[in-house]
C-alpha atoms as a PDB file:
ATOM      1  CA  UNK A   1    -124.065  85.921  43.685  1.00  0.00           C
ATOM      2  CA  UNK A   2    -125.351  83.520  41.039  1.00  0.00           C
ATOM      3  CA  UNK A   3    -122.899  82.562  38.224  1.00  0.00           C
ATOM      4  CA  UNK A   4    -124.593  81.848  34.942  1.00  0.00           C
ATOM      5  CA  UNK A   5    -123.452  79.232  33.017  1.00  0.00           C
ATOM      6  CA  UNK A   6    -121.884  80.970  30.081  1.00  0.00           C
ATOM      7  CA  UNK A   7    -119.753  82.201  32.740  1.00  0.00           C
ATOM      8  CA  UNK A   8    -118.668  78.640  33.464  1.00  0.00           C
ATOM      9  CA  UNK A   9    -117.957  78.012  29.685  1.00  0.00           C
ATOM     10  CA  UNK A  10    -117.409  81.149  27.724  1.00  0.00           C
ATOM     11  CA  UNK A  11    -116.822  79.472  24.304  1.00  0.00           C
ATOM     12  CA  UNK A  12    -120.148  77.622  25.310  1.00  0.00           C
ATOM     13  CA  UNK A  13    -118.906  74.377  24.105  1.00  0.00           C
ATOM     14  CA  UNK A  14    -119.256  71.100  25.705  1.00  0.00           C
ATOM     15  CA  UNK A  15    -116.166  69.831  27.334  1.00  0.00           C
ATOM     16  CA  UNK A  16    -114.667  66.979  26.029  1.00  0.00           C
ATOM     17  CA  UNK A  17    -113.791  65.588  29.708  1.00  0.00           C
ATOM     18  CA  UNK A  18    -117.273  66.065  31.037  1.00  0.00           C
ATOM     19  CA  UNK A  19    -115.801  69.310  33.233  1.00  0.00           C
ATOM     20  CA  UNK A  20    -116.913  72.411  33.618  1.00  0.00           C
ATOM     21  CA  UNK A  21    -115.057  75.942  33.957  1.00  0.00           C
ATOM     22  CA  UNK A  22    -116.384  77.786  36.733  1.00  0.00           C
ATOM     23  CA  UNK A  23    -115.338  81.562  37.836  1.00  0.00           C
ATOM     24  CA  UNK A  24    -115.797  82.447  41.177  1.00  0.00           C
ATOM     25  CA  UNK A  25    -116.485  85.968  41.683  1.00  0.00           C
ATOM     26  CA  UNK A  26    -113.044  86.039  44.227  1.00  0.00           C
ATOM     27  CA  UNK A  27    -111.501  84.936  41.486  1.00  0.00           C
ATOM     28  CA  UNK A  28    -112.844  87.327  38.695  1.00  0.00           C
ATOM     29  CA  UNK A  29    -111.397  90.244  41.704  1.00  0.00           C
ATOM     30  CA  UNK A  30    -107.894  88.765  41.058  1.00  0.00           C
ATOM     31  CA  UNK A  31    -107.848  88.460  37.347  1.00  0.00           C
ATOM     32  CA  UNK A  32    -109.481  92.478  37.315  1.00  0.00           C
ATOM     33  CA  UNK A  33    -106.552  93.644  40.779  1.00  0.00           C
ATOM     34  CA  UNK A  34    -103.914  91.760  38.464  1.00  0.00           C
ATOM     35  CA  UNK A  35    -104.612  93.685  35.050  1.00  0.00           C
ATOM     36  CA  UNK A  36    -105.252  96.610  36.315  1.00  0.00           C
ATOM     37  CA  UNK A  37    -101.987  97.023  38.209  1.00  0.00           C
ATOM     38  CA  UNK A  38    -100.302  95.426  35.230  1.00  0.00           C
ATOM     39  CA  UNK A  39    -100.835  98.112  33.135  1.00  0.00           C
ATOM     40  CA  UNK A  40    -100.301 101.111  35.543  1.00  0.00           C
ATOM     41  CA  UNK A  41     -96.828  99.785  36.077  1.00  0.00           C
ATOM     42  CA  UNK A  42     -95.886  99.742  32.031  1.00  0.00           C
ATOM     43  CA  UNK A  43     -97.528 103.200  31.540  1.00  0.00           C
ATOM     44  CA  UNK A  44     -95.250 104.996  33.914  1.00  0.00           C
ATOM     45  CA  UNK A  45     -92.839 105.057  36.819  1.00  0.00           C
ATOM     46  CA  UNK A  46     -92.250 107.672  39.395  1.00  0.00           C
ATOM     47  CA  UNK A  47     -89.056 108.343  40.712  1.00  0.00           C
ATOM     48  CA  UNK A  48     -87.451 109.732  43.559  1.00  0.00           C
ATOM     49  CA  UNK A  49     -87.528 113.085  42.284  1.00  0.00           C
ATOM     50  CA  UNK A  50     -91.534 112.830  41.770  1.00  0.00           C
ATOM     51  CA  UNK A  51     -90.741 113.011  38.211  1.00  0.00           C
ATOM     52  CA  UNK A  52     -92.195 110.232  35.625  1.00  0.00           C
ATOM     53  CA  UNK A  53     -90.502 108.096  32.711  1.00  0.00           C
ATOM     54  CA  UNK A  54     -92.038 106.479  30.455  1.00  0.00           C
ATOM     55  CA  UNK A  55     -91.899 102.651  30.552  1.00  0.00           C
ATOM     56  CA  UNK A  56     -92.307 101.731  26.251  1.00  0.00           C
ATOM     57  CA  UNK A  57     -89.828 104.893  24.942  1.00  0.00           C
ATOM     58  CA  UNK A  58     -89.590 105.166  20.773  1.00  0.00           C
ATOM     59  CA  UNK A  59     -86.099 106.192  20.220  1.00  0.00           C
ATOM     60  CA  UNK A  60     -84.148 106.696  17.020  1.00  0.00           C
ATOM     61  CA  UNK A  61     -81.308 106.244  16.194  1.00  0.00           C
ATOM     62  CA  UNK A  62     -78.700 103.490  17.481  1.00  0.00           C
ATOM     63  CA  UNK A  63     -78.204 103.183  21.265  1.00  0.00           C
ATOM     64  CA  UNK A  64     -75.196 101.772  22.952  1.00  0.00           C
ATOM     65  CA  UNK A  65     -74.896  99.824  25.876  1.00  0.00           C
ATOM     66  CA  UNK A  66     -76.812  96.844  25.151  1.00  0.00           C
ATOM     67  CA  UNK A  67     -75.128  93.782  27.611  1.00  0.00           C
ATOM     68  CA  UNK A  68     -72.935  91.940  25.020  1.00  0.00           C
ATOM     69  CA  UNK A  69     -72.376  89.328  27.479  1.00  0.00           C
ATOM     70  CA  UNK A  70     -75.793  87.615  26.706  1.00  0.00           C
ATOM     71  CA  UNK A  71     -75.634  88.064  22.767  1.00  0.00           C
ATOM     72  CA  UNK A  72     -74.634  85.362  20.734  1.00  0.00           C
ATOM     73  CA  UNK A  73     -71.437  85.816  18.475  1.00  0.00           C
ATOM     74  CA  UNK A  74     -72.853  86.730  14.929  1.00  0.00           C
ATOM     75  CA  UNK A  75     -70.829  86.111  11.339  1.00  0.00           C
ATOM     76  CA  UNK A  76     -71.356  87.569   7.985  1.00  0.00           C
ATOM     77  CA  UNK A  77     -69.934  87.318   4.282  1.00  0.00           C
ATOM     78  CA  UNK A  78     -67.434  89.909   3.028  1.00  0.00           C
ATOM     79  CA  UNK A  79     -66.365  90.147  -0.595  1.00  0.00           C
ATOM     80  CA  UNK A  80     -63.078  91.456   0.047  1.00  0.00           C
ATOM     81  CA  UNK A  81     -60.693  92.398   2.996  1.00  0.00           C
ATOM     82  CA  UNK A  82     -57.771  95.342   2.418  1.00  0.00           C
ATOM     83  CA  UNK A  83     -54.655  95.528   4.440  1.00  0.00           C
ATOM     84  CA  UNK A  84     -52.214  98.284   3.263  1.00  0.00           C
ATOM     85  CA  UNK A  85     -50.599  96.614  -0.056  1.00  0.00           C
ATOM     86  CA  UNK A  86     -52.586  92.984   0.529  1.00  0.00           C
ATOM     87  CA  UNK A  87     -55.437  92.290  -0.667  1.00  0.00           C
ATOM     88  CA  UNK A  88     -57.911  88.659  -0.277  1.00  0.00           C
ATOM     89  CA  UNK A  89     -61.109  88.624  -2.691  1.00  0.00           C
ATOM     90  CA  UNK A  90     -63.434  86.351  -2.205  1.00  0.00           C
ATOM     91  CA  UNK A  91     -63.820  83.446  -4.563  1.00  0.00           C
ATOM     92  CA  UNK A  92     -66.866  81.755  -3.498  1.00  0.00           C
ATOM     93  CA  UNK A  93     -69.442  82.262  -1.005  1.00  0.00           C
ATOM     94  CA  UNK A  94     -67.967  81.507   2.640  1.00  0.00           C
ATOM     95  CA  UNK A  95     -64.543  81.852   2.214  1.00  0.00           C
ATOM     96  CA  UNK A  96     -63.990  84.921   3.749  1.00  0.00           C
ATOM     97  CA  UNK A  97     -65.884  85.737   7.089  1.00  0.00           C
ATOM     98  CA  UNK A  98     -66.574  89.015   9.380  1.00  0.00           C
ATOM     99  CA  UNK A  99     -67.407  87.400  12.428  1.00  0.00           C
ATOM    100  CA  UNK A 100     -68.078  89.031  15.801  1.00  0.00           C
ATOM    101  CA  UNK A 101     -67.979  87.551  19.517  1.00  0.00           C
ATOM    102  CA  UNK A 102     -69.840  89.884  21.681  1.00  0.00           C
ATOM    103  CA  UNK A 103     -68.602  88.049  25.159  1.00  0.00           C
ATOM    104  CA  UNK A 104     -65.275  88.062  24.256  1.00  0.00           C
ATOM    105  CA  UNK A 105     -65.006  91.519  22.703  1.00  0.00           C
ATOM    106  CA  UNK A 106     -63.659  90.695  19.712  1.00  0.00           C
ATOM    107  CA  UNK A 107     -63.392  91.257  15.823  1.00  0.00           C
ATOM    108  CA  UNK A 108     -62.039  88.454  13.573  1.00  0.00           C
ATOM    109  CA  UNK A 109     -61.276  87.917   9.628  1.00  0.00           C
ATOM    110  CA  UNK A 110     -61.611  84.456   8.933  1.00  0.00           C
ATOM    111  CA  UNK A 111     -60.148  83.171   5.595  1.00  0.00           C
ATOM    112  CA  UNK A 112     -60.532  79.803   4.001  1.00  0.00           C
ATOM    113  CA  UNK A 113     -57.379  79.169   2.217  1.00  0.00           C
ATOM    114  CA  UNK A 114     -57.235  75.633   0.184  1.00  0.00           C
ATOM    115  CA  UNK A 115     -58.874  73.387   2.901  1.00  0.00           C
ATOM    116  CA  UNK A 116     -57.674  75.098   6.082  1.00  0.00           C
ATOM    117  CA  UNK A 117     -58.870  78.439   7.456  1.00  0.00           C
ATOM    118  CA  UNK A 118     -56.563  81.443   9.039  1.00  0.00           C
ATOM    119  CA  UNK A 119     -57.765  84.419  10.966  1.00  0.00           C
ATOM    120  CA  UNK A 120     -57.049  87.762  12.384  1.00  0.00           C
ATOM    121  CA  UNK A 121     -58.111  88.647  15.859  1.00  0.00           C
ATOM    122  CA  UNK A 122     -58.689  92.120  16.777  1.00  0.00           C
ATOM    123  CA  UNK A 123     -59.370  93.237  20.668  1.00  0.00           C
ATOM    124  CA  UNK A 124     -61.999  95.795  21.042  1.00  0.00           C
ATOM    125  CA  UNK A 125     -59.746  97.632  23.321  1.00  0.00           C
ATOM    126  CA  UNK A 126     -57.263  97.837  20.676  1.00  0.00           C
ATOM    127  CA  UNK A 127     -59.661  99.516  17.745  1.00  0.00           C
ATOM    128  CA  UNK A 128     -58.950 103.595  17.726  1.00  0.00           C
ATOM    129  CA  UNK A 129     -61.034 104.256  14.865  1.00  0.00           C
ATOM    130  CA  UNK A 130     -64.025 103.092  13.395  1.00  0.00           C
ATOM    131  CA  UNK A 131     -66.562 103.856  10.304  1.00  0.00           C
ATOM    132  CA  UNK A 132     -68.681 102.083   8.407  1.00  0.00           C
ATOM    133  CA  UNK A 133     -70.297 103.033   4.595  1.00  0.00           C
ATOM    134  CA  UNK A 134     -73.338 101.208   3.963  1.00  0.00           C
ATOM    135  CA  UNK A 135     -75.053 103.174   0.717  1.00  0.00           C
ATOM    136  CA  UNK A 136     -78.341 102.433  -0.672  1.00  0.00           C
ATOM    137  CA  UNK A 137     -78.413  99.516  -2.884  1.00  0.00           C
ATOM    138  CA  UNK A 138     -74.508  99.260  -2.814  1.00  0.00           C
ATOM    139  CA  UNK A 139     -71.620  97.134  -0.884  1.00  0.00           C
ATOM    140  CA  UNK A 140     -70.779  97.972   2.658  1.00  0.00           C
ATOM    141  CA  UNK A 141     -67.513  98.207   4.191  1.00  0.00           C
ATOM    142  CA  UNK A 142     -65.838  98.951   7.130  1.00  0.00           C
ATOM    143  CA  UNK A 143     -62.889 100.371   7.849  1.00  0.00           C
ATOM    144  CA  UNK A 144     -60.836  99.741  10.846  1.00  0.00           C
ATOM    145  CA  UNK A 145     -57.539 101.373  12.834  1.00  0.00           C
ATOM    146  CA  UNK A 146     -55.398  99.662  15.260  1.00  0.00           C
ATOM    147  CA  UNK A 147     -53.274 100.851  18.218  1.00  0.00           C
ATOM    148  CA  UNK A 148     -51.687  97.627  18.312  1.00  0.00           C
ATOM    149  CA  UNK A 149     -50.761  94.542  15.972  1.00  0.00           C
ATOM    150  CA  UNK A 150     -53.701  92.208  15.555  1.00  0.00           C
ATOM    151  CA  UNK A 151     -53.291  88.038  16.371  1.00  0.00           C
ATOM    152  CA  UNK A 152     -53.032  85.526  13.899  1.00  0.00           C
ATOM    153  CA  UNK A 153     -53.976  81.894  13.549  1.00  0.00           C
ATOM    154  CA  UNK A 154     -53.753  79.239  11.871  1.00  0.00           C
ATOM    155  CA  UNK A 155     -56.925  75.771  11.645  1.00  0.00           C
ATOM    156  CA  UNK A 156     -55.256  72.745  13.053  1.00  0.00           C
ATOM    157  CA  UNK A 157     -56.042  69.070  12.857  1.00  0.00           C
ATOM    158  CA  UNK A 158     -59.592  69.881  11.160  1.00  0.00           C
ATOM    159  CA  UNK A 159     -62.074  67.228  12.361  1.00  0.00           C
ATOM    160  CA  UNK A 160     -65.474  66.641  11.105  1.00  0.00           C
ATOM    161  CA  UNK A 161     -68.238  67.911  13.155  1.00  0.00           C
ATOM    162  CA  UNK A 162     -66.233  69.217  15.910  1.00  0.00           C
ATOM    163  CA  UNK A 163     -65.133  72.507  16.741  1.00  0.00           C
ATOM    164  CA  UNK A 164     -61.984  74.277  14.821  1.00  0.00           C
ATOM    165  CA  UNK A 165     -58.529  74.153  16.774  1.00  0.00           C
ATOM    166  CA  UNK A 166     -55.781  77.023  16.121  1.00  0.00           C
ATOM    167  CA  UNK A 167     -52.421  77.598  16.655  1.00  0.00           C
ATOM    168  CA  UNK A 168     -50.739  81.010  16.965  1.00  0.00           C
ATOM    169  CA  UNK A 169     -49.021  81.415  13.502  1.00  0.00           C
ATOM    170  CA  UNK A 170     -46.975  84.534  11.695  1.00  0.00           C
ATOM    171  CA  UNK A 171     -48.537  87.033   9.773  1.00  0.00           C
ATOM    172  CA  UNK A 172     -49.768  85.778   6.363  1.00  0.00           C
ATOM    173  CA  UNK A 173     -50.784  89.444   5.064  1.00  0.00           C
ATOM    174  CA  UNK A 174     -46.939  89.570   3.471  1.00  0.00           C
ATOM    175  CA  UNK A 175     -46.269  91.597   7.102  1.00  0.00           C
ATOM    176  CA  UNK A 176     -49.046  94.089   6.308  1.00  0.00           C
ATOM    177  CA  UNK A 177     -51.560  94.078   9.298  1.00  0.00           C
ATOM    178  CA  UNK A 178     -47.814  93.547  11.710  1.00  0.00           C
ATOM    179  CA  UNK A 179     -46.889  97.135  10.214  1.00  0.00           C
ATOM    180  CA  UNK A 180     -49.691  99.029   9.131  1.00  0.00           C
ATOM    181  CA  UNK A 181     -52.258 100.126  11.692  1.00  0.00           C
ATOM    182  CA  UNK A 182     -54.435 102.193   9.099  1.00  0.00           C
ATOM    183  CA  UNK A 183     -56.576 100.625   7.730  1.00  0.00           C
ATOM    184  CA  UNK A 184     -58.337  97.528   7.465  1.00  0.00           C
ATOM    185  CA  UNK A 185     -60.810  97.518   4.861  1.00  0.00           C
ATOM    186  CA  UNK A 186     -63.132  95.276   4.339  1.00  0.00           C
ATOM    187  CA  UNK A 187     -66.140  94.756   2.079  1.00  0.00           C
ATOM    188  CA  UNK A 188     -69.497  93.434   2.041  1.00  0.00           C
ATOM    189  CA  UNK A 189     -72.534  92.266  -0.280  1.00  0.00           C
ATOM    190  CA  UNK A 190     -75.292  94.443  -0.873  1.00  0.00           C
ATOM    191  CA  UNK A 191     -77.817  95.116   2.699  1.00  0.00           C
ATOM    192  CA  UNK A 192     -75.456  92.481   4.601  1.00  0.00           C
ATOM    193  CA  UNK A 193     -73.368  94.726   6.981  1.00  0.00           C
ATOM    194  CA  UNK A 194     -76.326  97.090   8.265  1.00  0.00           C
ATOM    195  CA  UNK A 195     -77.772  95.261  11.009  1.00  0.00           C
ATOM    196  CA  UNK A 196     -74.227  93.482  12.026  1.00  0.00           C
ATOM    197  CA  UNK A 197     -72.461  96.736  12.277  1.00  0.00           C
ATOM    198  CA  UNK A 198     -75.815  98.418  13.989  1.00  0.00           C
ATOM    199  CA  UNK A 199     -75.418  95.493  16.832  1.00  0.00           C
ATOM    200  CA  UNK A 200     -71.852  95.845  17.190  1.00  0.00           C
ATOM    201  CA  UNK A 201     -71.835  99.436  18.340  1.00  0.00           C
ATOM    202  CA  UNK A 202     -74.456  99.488  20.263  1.00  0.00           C
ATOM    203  CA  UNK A 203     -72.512  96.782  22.582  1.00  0.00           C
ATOM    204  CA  UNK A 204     -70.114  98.812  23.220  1.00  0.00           C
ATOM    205  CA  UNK A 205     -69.850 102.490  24.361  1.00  0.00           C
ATOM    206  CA  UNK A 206     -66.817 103.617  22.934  1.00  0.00           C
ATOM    207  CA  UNK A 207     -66.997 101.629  19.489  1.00  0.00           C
ATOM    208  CA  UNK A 208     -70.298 103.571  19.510  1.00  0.00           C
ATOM    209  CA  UNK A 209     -68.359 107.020  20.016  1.00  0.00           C
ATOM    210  CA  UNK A 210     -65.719 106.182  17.085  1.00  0.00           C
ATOM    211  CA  UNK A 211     -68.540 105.416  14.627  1.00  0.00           C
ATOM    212  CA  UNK A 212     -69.751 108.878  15.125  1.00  0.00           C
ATOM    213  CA  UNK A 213     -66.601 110.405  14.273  1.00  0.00           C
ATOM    214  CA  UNK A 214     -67.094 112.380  11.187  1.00  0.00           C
ATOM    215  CA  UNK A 215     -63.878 110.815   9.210  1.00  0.00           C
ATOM    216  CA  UNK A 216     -60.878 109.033  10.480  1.00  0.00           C
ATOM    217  CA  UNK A 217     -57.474 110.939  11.350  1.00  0.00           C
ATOM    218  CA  UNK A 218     -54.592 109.222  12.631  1.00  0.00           C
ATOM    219  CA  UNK A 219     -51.260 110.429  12.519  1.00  0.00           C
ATOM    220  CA  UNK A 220     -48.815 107.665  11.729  1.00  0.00           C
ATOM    221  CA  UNK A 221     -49.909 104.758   9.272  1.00  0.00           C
ATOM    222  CA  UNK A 222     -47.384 102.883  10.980  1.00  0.00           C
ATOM    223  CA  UNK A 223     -47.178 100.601  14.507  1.00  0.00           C
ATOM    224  CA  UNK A 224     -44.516 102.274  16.714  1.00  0.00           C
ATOM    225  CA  UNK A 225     -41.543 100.251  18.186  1.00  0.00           C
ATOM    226  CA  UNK A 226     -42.379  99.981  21.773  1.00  0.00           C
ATOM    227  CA  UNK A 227     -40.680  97.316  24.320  1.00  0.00           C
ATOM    228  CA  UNK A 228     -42.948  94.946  26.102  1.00  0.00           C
ATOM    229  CA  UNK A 229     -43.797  95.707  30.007  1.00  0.00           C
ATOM    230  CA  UNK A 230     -41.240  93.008  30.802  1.00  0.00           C
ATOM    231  CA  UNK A 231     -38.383  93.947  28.789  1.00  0.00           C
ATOM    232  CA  UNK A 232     -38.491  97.760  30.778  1.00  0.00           C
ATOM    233  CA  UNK A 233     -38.227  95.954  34.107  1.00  0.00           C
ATOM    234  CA  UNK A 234     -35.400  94.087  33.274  1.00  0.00           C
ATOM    235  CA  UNK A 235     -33.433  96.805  31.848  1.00  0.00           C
ATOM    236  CA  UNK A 236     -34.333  99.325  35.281  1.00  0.00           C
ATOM    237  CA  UNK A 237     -33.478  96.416  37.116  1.00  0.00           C
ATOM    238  CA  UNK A 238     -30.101  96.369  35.143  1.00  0.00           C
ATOM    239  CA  UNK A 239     -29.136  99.696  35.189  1.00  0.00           C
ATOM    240  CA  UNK A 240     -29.756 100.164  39.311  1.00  0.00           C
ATOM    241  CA  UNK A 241     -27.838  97.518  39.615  1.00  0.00           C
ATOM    242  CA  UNK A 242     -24.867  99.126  37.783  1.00  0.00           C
ATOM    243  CA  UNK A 243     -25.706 102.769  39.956  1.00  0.00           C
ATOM    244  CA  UNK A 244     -25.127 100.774  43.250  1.00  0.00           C
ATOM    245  CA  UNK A 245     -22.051 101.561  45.286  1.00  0.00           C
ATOM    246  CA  UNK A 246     -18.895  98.737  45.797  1.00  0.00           C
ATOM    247  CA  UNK A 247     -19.090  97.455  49.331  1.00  0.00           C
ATOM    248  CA  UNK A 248     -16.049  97.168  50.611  1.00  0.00           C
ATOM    249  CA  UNK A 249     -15.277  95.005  53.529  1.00  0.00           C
ATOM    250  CA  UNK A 250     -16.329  96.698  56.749  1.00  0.00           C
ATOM    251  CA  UNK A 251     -18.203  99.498  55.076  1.00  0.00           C
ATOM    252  CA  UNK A 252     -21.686 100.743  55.500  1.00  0.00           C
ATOM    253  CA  UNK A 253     -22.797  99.979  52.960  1.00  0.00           C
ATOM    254  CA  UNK A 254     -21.005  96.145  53.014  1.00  0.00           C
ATOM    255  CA  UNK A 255     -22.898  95.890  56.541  1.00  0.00           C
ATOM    256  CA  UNK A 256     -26.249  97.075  55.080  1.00  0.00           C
ATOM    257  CA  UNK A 257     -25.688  94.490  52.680  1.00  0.00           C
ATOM    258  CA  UNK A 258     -25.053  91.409  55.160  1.00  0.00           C
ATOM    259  CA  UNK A 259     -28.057  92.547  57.403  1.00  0.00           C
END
């Protein structure tokens, strides 16, 4: 089979090395084998049931379960952040931050205050209701409820062009986010919090379920009291200790003891 040569150069331009492109007809087989199962494979797939899915599928609406672990953490202005009584407004652009760490599962208000910056951390785990409000041509917000008291830190040592230390510190909401658990509420310019809030749900399965939630019922605004996992041991350990028998010398129980 004789090749012609605009086969050899298909843009029929001379080379500038002097070389010529030539297809061999074994290799024109290839190219045709390759496309052709390339685009039987993206068209459909058959299962093991016989039946077929499609491999491109247009679906609306948000879906969930996108793996968080290989998105990078993403950060967005707010104009204000509400927590029961307290209240931060933002003064200037940047001083008051949404930001969101996808491998770490976590939510966090940062605040610049003066020339150091404090934040709240909230766990994923730890959010029992969530709902966002983004009107038309309005501010977003999004309001959040807590089964448990958020974490809160304090910048350290700032250094130039290096990453920001913290330090556990004490609540600087004037105890509000250590005693209320509904809500925080926080704001956001104008067509900002859309496409954040639209990735953060669909990272996670449950935070996706809460947004769904038609409104936001909790019973108590309030934390509850409850003693840490460590604190119960010690006091069952303490009280079996006071339910055990005296051994007396040459008892049962005294020999029980000794072996």
């Amino acid at each position: 089979l004789e090749i012609s040569p605009s086969q050899w150069n298909p843009l029929d331009e001379p080379s500038p090395l002097g070389l010529k492109l030539r297809k061999s007809p074994s290799l024109l087989e290839l190219i045709q084998m390759r496309l052709s199962n390339g685009s039987s494979s993206s068209c459909s797939v058959t299962t093991s049931n016989g039946s077929e899915s499609l491999g491109k599928r247009n679906v609306k609406g948000i879906q969930p379960s996108i793996a968080s672990e290989k998105m990078k953490a993403s950060n967005f202005n707010a104009t204000s952040l509400r927590i029961g009584s307290w209240e931060y407004v933002s003064k200037y652009e940047g001083d008051l931050l949404v930001k969101c760490y996808f491998a770490k599962h976590k939510l966090v208000w940062e605040i610049l205050d003066g020339i150091l910056k404090s934040k709240i951390e909230i766990q994923w785990s730890d959010i029992v209701a969530l709902k966002s409000n983004c009107p038309e041509g309005r501010n977003g917000s999004i309001t959040v409820v807590l089964s448990r008291k958020p974490a809160f830190y304090r910048e350290t040592n700032p250094q130039p062009r290096k990453h920001t230390l913290w330090h556990a510190c004490n609540d600087f909401t004037n105890g509000q986010a250590s005693l209320i658990r509904r809500e925080h509420h926080i704001q956001c310019p104008t067509g900002v919090l859309n496409k954040h809030f639209e990735k953060l749900v669909r990272c996670d399965d449950r935070l996706y379920a809460l947004s769904l939630q038609p409104k936001i019922v909790v019973g108590s605004p309030y934390f509850e009291t409850q003693t840490s996992a460590f604190e119960n041991s010690e006091e069952s350990k303490s009280s079996e200790s006071n339910m055990l028998p005296v051994a007396v010398e040459g008892s049962p129980v005294s020999v029980m003891q000794d072996a």
